[in-house]
Every structure is written in C-alpha cells, then in structure tokens.
Protein backbone atom coordinates (compact mmCIF):
# COMPACT_ATOMS: atom_id res chain seq x y z
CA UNK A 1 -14.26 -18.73 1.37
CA UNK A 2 -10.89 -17.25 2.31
CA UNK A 3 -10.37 -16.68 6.05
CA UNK A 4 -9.45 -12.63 4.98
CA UNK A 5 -13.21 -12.92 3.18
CA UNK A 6 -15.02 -14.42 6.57
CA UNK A 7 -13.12 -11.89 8.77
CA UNK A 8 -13.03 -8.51 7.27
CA UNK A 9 -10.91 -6.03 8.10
CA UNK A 10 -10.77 -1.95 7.74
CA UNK A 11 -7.23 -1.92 5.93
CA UNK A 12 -6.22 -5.32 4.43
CA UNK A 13 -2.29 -5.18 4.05
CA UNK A 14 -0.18 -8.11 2.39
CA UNK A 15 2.55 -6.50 1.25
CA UNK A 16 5.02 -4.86 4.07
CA UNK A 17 6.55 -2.42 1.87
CA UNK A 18 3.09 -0.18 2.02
CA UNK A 19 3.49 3.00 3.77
CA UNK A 20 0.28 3.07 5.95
CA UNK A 21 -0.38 6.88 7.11
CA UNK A 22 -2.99 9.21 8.56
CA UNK A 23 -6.03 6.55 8.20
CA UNK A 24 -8.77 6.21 10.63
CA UNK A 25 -11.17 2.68 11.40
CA UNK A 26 -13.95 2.28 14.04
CA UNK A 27 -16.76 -0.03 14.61
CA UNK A 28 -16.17 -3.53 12.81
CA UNK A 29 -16.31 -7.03 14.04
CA UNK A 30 -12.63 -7.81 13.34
CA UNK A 31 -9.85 -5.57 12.52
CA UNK A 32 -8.88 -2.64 11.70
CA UNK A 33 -5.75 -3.21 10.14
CA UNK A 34 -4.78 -6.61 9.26
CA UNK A 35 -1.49 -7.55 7.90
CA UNK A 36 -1.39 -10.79 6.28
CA UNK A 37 1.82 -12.02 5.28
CA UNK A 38 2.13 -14.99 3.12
CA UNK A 39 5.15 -16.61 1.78
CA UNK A 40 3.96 -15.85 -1.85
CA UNK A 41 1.10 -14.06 -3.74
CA UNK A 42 -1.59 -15.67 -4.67
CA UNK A 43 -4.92 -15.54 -6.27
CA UNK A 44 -4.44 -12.62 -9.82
CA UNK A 45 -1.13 -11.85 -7.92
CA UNK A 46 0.49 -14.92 -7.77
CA UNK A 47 3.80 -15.39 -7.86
CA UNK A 48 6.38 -18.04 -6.74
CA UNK A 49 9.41 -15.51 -7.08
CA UNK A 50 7.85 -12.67 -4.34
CA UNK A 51 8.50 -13.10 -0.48
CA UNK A 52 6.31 -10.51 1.66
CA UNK A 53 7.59 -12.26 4.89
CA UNK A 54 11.29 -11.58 3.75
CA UNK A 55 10.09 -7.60 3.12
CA UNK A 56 10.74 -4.85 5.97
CA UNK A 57 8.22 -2.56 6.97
CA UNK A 58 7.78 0.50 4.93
CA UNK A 59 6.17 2.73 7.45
CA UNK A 60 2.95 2.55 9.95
CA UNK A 61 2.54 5.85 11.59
CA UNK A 62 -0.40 8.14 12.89
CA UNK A 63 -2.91 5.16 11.95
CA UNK A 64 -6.43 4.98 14.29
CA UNK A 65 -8.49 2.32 15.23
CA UNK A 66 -10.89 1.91 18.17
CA UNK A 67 -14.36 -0.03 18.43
CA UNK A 68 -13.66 -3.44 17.41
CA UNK A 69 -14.83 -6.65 18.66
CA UNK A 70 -11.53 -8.44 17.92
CA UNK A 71 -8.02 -6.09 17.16
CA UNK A 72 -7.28 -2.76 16.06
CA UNK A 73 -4.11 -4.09 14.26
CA UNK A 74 -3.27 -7.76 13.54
CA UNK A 75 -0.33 -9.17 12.25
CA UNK A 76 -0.41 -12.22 10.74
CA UNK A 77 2.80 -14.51 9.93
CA UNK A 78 2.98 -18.20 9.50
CA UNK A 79 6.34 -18.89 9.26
CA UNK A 80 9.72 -18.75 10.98
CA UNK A 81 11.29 -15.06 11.59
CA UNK A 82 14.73 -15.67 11.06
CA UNK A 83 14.39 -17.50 7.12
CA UNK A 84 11.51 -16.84 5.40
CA UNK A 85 10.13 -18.57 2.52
C-alpha cells in the first residue's frame, strides 16, 4: 500500500495550483488536509514532464480542521526548495 492509502486524509492535495476554499474536516486519525508534493505524477497521472514541487500555491483560504489525532494540515515535500525536480 501507498503511505497516502495507510494514512488517510480529509482533503488529499498533490497538485499546488488547486484553489482550496470554504471546506470543513473534523474527527480523523491523520489529516485533514494533506499536501503531497512529488517531483512527478504518478500512478494513471504519470508524467515525467510535470513538476508539482516547482508549482506556486494557488490559494488556501477559510479552510477548517479540528479533531485529529495527527495534523490539521500537512505539507509534504521531499526535495530541495530552491531547484526542484
């Protein structure tokens, strides 16, 4: 399994460029909003050509999320900030 499939969250993100408004999560085990940047697509998606990472954030505003056991927001990045992929 995928580590997004073992630990679920609310809102899933993996693209940057999503404007993320007005939503509302309570009560999981993980997160409530999880962005997961990877250097490239994969699985249906895949594509060598696409850099999330290198993306800027389209917009995160009036977003909610209270009774988790882990994070209300996560943002995950595995590579450097200054050159991705």
């Amino acid at each position: 399994m995928l580590q997004s499939d073992i630990t679920a969250a609310s809102f899933w993100v993996t693209n940057p460029l999503n404007y993320v408004r007005r939503n509302r999560a309570a009560g999981g085990d993980f997160y409530g909003f999880w962005y997961e940047l990877k250097e490239h697509p994969d699985g249906p998606s895949a594509n060598s050509d696409v850099c999330p990472q290198g993306f800027a954030l389209g917009a995160f505003e009036d977003n909610k999320a209270h009774s988790f056991l882990n994070f209300g927001l996560r943002i995950f990045v595995s590579t450097a900030r200054e050159r991705p992929c």
